[in-house]
C-alpha atoms as a PDB file:
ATOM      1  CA  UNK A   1      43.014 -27.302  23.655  1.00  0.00           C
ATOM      2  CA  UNK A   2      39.614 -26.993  24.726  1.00  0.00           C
ATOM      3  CA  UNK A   3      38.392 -25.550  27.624  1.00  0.00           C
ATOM      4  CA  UNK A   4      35.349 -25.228  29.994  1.00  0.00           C
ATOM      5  CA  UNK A   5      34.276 -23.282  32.817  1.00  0.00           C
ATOM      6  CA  UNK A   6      33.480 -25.166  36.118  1.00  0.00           C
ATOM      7  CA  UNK A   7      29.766 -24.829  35.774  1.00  0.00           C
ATOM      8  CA  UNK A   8      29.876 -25.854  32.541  1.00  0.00           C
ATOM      9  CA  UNK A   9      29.116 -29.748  33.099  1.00  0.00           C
ATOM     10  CA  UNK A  10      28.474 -30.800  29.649  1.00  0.00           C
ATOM     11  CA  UNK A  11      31.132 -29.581  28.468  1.00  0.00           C
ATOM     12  CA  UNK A  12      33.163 -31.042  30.807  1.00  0.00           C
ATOM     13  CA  UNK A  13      31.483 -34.341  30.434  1.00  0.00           C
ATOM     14  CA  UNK A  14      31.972 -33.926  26.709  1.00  0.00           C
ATOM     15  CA  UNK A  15      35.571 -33.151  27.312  1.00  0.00           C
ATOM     16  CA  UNK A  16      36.363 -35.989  29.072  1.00  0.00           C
ATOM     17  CA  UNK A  17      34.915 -38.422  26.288  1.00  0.00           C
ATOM     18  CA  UNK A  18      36.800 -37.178  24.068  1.00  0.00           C
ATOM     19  CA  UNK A  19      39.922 -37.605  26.193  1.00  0.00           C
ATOM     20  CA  UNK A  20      39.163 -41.346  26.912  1.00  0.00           C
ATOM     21  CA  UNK A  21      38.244 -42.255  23.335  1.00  0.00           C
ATOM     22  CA  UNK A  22      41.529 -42.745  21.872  1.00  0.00           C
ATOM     23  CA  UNK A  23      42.308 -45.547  25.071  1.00  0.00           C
ATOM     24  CA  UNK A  24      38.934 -47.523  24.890  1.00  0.00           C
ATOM     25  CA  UNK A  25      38.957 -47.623  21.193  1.00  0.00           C
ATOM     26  CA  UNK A  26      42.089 -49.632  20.685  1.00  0.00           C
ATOM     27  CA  UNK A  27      41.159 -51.194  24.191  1.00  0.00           C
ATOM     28  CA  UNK A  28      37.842 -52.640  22.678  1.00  0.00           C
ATOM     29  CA  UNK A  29      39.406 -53.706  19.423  1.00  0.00           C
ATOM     30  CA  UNK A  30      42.414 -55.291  21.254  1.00  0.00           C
ATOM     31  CA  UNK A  31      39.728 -57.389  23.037  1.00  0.00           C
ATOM     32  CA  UNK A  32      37.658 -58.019  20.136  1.00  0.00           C
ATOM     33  CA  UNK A  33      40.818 -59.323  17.825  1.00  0.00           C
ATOM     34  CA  UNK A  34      41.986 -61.172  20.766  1.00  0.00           C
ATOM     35  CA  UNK A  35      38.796 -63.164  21.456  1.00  0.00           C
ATOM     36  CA  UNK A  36      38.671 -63.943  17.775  1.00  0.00           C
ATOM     37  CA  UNK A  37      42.126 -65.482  17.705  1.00  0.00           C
ATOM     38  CA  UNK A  38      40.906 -67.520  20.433  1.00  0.00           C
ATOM     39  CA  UNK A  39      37.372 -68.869  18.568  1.00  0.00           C
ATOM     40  CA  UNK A  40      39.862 -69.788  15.400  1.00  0.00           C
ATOM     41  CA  UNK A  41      42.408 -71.068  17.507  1.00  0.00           C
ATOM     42  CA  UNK A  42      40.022 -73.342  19.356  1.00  0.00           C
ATOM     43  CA  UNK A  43      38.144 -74.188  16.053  1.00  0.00           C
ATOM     44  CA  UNK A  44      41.967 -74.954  14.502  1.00  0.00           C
ATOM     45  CA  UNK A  45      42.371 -77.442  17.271  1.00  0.00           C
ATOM     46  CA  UNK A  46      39.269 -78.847  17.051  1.00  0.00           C
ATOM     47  CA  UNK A  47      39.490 -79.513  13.107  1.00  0.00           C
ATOM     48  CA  UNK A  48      42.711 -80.957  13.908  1.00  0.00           C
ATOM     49  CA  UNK A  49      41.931 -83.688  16.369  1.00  0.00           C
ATOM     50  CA  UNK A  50      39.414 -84.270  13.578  1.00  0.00           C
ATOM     51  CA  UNK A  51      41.420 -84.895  11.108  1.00  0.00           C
ATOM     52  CA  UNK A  52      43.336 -86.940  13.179  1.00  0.00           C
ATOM     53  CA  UNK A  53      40.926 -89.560  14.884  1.00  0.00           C
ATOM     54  CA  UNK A  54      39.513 -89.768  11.333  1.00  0.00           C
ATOM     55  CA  UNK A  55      43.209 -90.662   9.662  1.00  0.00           C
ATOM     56  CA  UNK A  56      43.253 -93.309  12.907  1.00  0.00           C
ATOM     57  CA  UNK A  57      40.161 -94.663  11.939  1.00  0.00           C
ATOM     58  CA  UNK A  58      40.862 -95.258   8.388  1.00  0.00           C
ATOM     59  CA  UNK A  59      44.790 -96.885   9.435  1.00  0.00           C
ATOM     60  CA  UNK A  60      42.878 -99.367  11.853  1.00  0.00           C
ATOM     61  CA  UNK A  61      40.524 -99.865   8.642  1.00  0.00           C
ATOM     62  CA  UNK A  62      43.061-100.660   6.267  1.00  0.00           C
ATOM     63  CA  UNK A  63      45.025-102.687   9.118  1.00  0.00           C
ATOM     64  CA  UNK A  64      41.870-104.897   9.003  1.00  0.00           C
ATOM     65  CA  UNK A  65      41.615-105.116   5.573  1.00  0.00           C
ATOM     66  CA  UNK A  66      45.298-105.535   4.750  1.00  0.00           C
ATOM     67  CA  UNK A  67      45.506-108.521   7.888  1.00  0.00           C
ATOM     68  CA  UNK A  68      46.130-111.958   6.298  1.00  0.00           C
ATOM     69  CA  UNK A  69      46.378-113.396   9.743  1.00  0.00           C
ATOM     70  CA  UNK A  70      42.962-111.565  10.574  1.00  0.00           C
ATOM     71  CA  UNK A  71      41.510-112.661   7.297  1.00  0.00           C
ATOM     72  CA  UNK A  72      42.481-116.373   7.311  1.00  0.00           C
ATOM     73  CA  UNK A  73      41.221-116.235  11.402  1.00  0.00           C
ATOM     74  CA  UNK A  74      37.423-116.049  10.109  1.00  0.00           C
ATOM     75  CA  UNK A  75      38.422-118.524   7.476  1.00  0.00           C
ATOM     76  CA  UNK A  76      39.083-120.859  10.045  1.00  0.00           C
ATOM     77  CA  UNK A  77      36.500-119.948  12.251  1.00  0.00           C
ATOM     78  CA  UNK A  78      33.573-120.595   9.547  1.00  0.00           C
ATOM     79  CA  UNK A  79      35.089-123.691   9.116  1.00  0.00           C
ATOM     80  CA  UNK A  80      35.046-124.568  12.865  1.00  0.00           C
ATOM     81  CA  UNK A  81      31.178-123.660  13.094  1.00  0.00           C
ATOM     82  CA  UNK A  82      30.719-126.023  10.018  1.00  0.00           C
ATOM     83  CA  UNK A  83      32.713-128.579  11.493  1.00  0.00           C
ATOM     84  CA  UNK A  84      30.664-128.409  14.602  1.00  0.00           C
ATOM     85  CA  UNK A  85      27.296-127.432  13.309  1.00  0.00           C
ATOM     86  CA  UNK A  86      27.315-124.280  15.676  1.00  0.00           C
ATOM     87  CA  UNK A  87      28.274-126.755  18.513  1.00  0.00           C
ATOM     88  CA  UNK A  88      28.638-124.251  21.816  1.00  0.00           C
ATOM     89  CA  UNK A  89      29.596-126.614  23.825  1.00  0.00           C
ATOM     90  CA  UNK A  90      32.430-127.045  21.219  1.00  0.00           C
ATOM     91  CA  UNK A  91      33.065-124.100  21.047  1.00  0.00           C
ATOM     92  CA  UNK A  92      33.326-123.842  24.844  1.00  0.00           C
ATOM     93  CA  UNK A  93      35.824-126.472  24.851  1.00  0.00           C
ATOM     94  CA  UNK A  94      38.510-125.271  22.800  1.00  0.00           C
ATOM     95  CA  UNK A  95      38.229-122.099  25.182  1.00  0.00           C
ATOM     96  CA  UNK A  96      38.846-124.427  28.529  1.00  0.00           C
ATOM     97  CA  UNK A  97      40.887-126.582  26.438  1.00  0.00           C
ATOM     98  CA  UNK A  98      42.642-124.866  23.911  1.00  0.00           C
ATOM     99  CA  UNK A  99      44.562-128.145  22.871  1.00  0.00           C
ATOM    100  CA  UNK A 100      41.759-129.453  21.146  1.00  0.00           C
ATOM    101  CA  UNK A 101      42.083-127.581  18.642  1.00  0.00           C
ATOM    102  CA  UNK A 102      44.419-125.024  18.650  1.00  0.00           C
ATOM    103  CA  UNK A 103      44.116-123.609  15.230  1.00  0.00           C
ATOM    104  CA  UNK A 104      40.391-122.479  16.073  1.00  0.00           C
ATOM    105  CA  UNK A 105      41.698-121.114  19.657  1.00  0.00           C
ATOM    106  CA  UNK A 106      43.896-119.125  18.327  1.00  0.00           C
ATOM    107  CA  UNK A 107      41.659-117.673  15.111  1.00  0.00           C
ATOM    108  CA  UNK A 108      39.033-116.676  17.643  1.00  0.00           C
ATOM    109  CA  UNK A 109      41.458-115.394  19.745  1.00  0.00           C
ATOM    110  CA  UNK A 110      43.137-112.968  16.997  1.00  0.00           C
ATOM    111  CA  UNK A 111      39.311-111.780  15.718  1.00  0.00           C
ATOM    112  CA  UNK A 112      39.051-110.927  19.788  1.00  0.00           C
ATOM    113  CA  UNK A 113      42.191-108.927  19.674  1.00  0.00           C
ATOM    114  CA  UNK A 114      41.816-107.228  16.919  1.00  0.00           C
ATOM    115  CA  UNK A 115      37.892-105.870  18.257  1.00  0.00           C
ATOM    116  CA  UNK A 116      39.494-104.965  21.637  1.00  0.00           C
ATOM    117  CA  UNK A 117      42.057-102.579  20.265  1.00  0.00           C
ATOM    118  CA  UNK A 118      39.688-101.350  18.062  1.00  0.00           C
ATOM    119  CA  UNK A 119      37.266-100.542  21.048  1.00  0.00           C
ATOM    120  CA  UNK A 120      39.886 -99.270  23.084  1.00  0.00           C
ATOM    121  CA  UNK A 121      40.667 -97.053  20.208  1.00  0.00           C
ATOM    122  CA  UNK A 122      36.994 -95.873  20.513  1.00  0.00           C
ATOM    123  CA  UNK A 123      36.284 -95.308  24.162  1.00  0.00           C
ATOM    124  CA  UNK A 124      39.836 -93.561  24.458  1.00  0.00           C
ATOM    125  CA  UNK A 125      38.385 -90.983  21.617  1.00  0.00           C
ATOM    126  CA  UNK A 126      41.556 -92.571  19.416  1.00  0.00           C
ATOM    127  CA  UNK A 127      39.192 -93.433  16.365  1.00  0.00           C
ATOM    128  CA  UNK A 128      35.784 -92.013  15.213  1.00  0.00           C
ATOM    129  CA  UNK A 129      33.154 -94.481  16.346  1.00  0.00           C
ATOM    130  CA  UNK A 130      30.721 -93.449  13.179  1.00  0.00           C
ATOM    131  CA  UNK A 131      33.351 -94.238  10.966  1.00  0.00           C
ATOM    132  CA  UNK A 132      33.948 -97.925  11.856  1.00  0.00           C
ATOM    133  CA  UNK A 133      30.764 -98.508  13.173  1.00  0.00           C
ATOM    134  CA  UNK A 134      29.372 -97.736   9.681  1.00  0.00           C
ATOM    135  CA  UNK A 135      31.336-100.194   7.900  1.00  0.00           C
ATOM    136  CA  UNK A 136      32.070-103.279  10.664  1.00  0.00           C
ATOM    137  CA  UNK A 137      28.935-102.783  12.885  1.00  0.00           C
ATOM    138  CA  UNK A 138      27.511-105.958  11.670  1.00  0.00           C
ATOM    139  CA  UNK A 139      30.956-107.847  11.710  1.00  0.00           C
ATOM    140  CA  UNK A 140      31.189-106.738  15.184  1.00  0.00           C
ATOM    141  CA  UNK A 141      27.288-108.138  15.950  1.00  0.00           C
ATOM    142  CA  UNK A 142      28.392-111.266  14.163  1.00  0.00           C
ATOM    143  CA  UNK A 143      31.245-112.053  15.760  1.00  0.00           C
ATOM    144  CA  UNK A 144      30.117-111.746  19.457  1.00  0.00           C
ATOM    145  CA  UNK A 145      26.899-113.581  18.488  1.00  0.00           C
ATOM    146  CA  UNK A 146      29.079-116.752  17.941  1.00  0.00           C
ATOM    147  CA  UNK A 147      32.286-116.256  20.322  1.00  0.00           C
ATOM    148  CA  UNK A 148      30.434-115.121  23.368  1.00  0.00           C
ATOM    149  CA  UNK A 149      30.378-118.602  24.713  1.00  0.00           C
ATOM    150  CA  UNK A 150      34.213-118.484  23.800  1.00  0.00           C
ATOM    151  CA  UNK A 151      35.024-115.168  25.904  1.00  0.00           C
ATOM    152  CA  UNK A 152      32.316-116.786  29.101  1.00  0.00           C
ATOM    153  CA  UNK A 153      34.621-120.106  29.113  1.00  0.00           C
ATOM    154  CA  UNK A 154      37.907-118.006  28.728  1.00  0.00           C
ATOM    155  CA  UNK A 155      36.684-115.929  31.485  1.00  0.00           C
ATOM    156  CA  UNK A 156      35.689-118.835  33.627  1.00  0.00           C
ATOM    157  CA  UNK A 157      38.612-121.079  33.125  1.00  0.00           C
ATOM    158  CA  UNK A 158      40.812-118.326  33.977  1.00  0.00           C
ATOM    159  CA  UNK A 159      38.621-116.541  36.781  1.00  0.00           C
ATOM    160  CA  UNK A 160      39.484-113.529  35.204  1.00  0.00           C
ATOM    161  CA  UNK A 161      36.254-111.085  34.673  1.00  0.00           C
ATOM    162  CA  UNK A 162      38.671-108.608  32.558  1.00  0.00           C
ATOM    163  CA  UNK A 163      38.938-110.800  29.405  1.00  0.00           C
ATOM    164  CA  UNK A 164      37.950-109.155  26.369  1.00  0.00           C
ATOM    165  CA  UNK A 165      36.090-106.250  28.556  1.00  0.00           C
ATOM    166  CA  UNK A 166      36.552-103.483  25.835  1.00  0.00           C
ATOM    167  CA  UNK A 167      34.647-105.659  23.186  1.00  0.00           C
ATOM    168  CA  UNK A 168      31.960-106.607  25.190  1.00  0.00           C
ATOM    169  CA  UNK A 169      31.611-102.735  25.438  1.00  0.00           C
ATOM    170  CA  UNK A 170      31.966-102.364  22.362  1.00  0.00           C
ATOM    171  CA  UNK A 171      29.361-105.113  21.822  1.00  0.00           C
ATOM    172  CA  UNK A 172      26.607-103.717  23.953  1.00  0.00           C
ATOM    173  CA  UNK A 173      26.845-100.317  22.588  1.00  0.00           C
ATOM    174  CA  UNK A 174      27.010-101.135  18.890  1.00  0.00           C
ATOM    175  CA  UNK A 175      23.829-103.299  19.612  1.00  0.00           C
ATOM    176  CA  UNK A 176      21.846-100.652  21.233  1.00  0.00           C
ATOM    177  CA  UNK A 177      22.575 -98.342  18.346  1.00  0.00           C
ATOM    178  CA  UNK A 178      21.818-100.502  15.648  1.00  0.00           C
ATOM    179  CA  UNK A 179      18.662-101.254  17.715  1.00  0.00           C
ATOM    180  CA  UNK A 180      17.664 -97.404  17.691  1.00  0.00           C
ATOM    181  CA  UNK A 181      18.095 -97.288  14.040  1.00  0.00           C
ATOM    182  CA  UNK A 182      16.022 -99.770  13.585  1.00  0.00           C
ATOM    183  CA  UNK A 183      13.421 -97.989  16.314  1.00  0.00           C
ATOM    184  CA  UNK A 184      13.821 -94.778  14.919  1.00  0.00           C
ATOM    185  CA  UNK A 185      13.840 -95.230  10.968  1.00  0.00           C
ATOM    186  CA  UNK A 186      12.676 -92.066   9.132  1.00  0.00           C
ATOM    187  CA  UNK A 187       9.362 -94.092   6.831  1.00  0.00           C
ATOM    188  CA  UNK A 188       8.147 -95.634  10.876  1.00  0.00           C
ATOM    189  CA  UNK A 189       8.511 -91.956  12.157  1.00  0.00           C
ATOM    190  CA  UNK A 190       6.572 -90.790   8.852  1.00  0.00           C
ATOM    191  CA  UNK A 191       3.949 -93.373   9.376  1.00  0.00           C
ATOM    192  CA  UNK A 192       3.893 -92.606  13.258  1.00  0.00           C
ATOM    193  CA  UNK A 193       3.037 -88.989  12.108  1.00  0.00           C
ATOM    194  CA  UNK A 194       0.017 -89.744   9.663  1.00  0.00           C
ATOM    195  CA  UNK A 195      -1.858 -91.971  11.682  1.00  0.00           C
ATOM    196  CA  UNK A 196      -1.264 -89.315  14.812  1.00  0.00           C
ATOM    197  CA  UNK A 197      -2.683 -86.899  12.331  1.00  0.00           C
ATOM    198  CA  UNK A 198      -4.954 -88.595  11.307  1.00  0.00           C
ATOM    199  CA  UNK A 199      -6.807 -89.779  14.557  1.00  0.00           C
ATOM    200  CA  UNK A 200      -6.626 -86.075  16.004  1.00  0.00           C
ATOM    201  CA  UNK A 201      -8.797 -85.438  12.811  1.00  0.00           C
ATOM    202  CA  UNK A 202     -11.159 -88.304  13.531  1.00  0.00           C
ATOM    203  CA  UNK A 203     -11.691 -87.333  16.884  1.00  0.00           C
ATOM    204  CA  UNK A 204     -12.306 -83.500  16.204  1.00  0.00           C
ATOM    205  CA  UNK A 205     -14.419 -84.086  12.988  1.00  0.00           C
ATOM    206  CA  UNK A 206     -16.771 -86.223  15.530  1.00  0.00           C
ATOM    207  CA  UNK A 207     -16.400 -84.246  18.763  1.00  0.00           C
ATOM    208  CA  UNK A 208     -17.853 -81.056  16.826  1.00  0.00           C
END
């Protein structure tokens, strides 16, 4: 073993470096592996939930898809709006009174349904929102553009402000995406750019 006189202070300090060494080395890597496992853990999870709220997605898609009830529901719907030449106050009716005609009622009621699980599905983090609203934003548009009238009367008749909450959500903030899409479409922003560019030029070309 090495040894150093008192005065010696470098080689004490040297000394002592060497005797801590062989603790903060595996110390430092201990830390270092640890924190990795952590960063894959937490990227493990992450990919997981993924995964998951993807595979949810795609069930309530095929779900849809593979609904006769949901399917013949529109059927009879379109055939309601023909019968009534996109009558609201029809519409309206069967909603106060469903009665009337009861087939419709319960058509628009099912296509309601189905839209406020799917939204709760959404704003619960359950599904991925750019996967369904890629492929039913429009149906979703579509639908409230004719059955709002239906969900107001509903909602009146049964002074209950709750009905169909979720898809009214859903609704609004399907809307006000499409609408930024539309806003924010690559060729406008392209456009936006060149005559920017080109009236700076204007301006300095005349200025100097």
């Amino acid at each position: 073993m090495l040894n150093c006189s008192d005065k010696d202070s470098l080689c004490t300090t040297i000394l002592s470096h060497i005797d801590q060494t062989p603790v903060l080395i595996p110390a430092s890597i201990t830390a270092v592996i640890a924190v990795f496992g952590i960063m894959l853990t937490v990227i493990s999870l992450r990919s997981s939930y993924k995964l998951a709220r993807t595979k949810n997605s795609l069930d309530f898609e095929k779900a849809i898809e593979d609904s006769t009830r949901y399917s013949k529901s529109h059927i009879e719907i379109a055939s309601f709006k023909n019968q009534t030449n996109l009558d609201v106050s029809a519409l309206k009716a069967i909603a106060n009174d469903p009665k009337l005609d009861y087939e419709a009622y319960k058509a628009a009621t099912n296509i309601l349904n189905w839209w406020e699980r799917g939204a709760n599905g959404i704003k619960c983090k359950a599904y991925r929102e750019d996967v369904l609203f890629k492929v039913y934003c429009s149906e979703v548009l579509n639908i409230s553009n004719y059955l709002m009238p239906f969900i107001e009367q509903r909602r009146d008749t049964r002074n209950n402000p709750y009905i169909f909450k979720e898809f009214i959500w859903l609704n609004k903030r399907w809307s006000r995406k499409r609408s930024r899409q539309k806003t924010f479409k690559p060729s406008k922003i392209l456009t936006v750019f060149i005559i920017a560019t080109l009236t700076f030029t204007f301006l300095y070309i005349t200025n100097t």
